[in-house]
N, C-alpha and C. Protein backbone atom coordinates (compact mmCIF):
# COMPACT_ATOMS: atom_id res chain seq x y z
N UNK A 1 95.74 111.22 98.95
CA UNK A 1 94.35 110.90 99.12
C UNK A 1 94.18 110.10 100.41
N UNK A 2 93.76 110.59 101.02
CA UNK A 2 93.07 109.70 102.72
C UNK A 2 91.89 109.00 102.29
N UNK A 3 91.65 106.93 102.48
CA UNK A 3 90.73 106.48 102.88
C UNK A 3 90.46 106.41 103.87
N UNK A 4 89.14 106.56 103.98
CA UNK A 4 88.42 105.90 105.19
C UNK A 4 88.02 104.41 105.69
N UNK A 5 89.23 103.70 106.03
CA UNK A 5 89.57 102.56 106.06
C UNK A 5 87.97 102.21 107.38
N UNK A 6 88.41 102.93 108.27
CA UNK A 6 87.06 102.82 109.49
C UNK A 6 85.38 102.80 108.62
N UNK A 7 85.53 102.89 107.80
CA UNK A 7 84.05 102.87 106.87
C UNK A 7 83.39 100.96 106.91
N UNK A 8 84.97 100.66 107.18
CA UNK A 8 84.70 98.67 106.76
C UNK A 8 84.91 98.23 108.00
N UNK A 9 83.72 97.00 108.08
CA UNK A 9 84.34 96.23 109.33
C UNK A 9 85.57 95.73 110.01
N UNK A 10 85.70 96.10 111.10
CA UNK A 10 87.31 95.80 111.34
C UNK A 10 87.95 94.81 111.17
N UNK A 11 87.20 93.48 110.80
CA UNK A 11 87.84 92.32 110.20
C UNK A 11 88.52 92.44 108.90
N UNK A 12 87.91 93.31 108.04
CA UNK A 12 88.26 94.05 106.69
C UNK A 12 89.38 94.86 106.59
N UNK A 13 89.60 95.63 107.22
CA UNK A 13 90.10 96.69 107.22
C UNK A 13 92.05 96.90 106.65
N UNK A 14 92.36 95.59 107.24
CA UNK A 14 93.74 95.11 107.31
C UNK A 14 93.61 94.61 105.43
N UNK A 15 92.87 94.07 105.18
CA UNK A 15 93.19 93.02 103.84
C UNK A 15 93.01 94.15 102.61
N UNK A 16 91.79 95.25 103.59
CA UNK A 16 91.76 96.06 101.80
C UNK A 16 92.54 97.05 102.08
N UNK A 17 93.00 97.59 103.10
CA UNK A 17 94.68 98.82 103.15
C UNK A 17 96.04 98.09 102.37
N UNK A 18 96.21 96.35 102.90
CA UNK A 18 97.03 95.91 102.11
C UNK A 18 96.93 95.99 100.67
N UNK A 19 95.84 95.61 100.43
CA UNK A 19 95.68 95.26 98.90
C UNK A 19 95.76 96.96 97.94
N UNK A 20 94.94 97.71 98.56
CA UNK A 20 94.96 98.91 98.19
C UNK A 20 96.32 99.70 98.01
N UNK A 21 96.91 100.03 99.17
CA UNK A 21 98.12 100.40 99.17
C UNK A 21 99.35 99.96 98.64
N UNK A 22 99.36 98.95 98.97
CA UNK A 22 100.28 97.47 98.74
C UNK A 22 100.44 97.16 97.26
N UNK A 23 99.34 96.71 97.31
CA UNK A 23 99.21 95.73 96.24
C UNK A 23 98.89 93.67 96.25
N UNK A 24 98.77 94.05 97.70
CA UNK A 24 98.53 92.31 98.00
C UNK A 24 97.76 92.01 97.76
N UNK A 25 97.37 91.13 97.74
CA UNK A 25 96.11 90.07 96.86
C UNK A 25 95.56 89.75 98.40
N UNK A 26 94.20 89.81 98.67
CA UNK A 26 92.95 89.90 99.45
C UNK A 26 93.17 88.32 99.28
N UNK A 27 92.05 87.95 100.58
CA UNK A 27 91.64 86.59 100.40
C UNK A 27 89.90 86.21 99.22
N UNK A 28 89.81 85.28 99.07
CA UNK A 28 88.74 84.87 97.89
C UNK A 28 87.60 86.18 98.18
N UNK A 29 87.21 86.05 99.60
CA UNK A 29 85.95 87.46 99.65
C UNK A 29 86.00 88.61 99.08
N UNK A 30 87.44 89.20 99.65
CA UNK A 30 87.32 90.26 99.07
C UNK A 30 87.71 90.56 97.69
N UNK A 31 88.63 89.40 97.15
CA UNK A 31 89.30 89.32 95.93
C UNK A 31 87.54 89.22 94.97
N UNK A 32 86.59 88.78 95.39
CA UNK A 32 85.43 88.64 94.51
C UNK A 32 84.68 90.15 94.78
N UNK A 33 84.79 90.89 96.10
CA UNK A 33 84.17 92.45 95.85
C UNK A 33 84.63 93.01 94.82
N UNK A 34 86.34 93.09 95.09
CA UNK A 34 87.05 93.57 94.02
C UNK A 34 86.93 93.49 92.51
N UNK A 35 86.32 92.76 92.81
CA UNK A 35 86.49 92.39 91.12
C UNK A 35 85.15 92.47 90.64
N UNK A 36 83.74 92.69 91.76
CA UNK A 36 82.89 93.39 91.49
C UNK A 36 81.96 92.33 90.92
N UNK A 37 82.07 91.05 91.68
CA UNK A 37 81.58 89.64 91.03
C UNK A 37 80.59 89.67 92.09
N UNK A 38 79.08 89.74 91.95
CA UNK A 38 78.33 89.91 93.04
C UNK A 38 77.90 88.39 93.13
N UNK A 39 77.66 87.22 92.47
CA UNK A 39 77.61 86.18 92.95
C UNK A 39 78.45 85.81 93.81
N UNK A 40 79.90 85.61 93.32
CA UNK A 40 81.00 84.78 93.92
C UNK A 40 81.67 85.74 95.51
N UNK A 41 80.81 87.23 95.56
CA UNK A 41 80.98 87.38 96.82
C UNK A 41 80.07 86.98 97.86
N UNK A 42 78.75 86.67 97.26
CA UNK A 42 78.09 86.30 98.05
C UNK A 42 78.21 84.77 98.61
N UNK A 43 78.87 83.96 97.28
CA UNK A 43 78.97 82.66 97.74
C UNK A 43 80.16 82.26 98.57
N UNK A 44 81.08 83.22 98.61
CA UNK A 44 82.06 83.89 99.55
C UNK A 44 82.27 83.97 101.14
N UNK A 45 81.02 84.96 101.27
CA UNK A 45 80.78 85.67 102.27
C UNK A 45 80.30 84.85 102.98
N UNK A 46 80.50 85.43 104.29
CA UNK A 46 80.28 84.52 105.90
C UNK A 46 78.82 85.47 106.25
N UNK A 47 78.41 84.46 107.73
CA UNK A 47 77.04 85.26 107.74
C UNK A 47 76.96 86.83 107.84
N UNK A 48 78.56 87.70 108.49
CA UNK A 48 78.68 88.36 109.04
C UNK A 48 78.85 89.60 107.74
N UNK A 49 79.51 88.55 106.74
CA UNK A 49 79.59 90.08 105.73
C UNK A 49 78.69 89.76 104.91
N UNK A 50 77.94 88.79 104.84
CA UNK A 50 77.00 88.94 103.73
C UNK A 50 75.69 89.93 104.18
N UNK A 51 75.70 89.97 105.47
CA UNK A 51 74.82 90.78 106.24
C UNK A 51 75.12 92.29 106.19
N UNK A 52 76.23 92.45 105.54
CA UNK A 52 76.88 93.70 105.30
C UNK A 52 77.17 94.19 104.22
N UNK A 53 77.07 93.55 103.33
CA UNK A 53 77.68 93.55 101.75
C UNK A 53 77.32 95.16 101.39
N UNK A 54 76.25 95.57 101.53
CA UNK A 54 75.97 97.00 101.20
C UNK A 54 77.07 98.10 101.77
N UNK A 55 77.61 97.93 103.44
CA UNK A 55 78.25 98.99 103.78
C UNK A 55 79.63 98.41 103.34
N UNK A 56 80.38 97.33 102.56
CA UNK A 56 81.25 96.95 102.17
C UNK A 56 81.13 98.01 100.70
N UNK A 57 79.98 97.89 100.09
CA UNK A 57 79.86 98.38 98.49
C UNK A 57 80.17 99.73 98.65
N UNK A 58 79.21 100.52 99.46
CA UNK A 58 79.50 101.72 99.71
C UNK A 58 81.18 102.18 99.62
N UNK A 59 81.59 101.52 100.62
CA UNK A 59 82.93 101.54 101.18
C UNK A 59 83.94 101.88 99.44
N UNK A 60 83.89 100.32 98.82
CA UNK A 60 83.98 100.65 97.67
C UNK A 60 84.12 101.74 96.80
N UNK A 61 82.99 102.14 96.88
CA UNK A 61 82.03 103.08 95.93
C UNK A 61 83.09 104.46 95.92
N UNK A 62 83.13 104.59 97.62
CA UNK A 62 82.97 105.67 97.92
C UNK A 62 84.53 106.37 98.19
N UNK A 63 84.83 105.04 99.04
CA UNK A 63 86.63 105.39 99.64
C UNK A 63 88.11 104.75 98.63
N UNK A 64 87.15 103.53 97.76
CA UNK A 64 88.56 102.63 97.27
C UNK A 64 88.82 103.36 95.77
N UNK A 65 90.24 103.81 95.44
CA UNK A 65 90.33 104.17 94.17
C UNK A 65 90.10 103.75 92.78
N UNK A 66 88.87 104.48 92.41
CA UNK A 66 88.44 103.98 91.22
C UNK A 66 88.92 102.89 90.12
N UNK A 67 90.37 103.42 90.14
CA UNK A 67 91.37 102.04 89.23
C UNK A 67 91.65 101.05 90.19
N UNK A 68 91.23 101.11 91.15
CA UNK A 68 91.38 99.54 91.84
C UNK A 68 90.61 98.42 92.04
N UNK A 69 89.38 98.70 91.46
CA UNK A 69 88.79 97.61 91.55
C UNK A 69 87.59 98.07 90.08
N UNK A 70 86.70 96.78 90.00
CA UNK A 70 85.36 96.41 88.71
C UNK A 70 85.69 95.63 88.11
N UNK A 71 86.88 94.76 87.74
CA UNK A 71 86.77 93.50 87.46
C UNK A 71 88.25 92.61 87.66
N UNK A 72 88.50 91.22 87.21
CA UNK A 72 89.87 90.64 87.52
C UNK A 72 90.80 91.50 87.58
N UNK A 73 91.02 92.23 85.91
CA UNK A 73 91.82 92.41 84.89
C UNK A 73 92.58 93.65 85.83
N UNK A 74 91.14 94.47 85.93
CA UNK A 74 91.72 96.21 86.82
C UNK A 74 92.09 95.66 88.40
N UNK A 75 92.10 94.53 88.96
CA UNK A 75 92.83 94.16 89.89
C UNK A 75 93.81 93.38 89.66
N UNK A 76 94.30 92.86 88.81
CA UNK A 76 95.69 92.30 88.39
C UNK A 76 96.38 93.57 88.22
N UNK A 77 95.74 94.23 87.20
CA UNK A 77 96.65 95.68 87.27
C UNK A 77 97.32 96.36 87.83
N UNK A 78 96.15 96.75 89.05
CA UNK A 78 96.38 97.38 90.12
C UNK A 78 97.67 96.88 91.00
N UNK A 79 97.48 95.33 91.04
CA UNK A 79 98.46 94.61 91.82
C UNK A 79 99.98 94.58 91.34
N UNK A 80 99.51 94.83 89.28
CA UNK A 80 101.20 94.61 88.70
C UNK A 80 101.94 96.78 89.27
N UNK A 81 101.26 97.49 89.13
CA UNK A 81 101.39 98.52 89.29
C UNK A 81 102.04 98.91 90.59
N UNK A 82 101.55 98.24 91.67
CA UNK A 82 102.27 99.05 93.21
C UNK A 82 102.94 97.73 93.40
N UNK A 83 102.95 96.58 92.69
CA UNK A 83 104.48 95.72 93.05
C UNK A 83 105.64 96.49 92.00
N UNK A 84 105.04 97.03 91.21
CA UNK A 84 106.35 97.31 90.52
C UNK A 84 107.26 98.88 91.31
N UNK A 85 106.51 99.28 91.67
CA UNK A 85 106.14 101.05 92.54
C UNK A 85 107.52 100.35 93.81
N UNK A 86 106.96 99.29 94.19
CA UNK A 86 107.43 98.91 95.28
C UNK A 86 109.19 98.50 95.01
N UNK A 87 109.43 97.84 93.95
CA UNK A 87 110.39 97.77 93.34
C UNK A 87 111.34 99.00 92.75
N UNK A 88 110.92 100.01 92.65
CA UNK A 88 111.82 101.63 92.31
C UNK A 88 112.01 101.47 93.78
C-alpha cells in the first residue's frame, strides 16, 4: 500500500511515516490526531497546524491505515504490532 505522505505538511511528514511504518510514538500533536481526540489536538496544535487541522484529517481519513489510528487503545496497538514485526 503507498501513502501519500506529501498530502501533510512537511513538518509532519517525518513523525507520521515513523509512527505509521515504524511504530514510533509521534510527539503530543500528533499522538492526540491519532487518537482522534479533537480537543487535545487542538490544545496541542501550534498556529500553523491548527490552521490546518482539516488537511491533516483528510490526510488521516484518506492515506493513514484504518487500524492505525481512532483512539489510545488502536494506537498502542498499532505500536505493540510493528515493534513486535520489527523484532521477527
Amino acid at each position: 500500500m503507498s501513502i501519500a505522505y506529501e498530502r501533510l505538511p512537511r513538518h509532519l511528514m517525518g513523525g507520521m511515516q515513523r509512527y505509521i511504518e515504524k511504530g514510533i510514538a509521534p510527539g503530543d500533536f500528533l499522538t492526540a490526531v491519532i487518537c482522534n481526540d479533537l480537543t487535545e489536538s487542538f490544545a496541542r496544535a501550534d498556529d500553523i497546524n491548527r490552521g490546518i487541522m482539516f488537511d491533516i484529517v483528510c490526510f488521516m481519513y484518506n492515506e493513514a491505515p484504518s487500524l492505525c489510528w481512532g483512539s489510545r487503545e488502536i494506537m498502542d496497538a498499532w505500536i505493540k504490532v510493528k515493534k513486535e514485526a520489527a523484532d521477527d
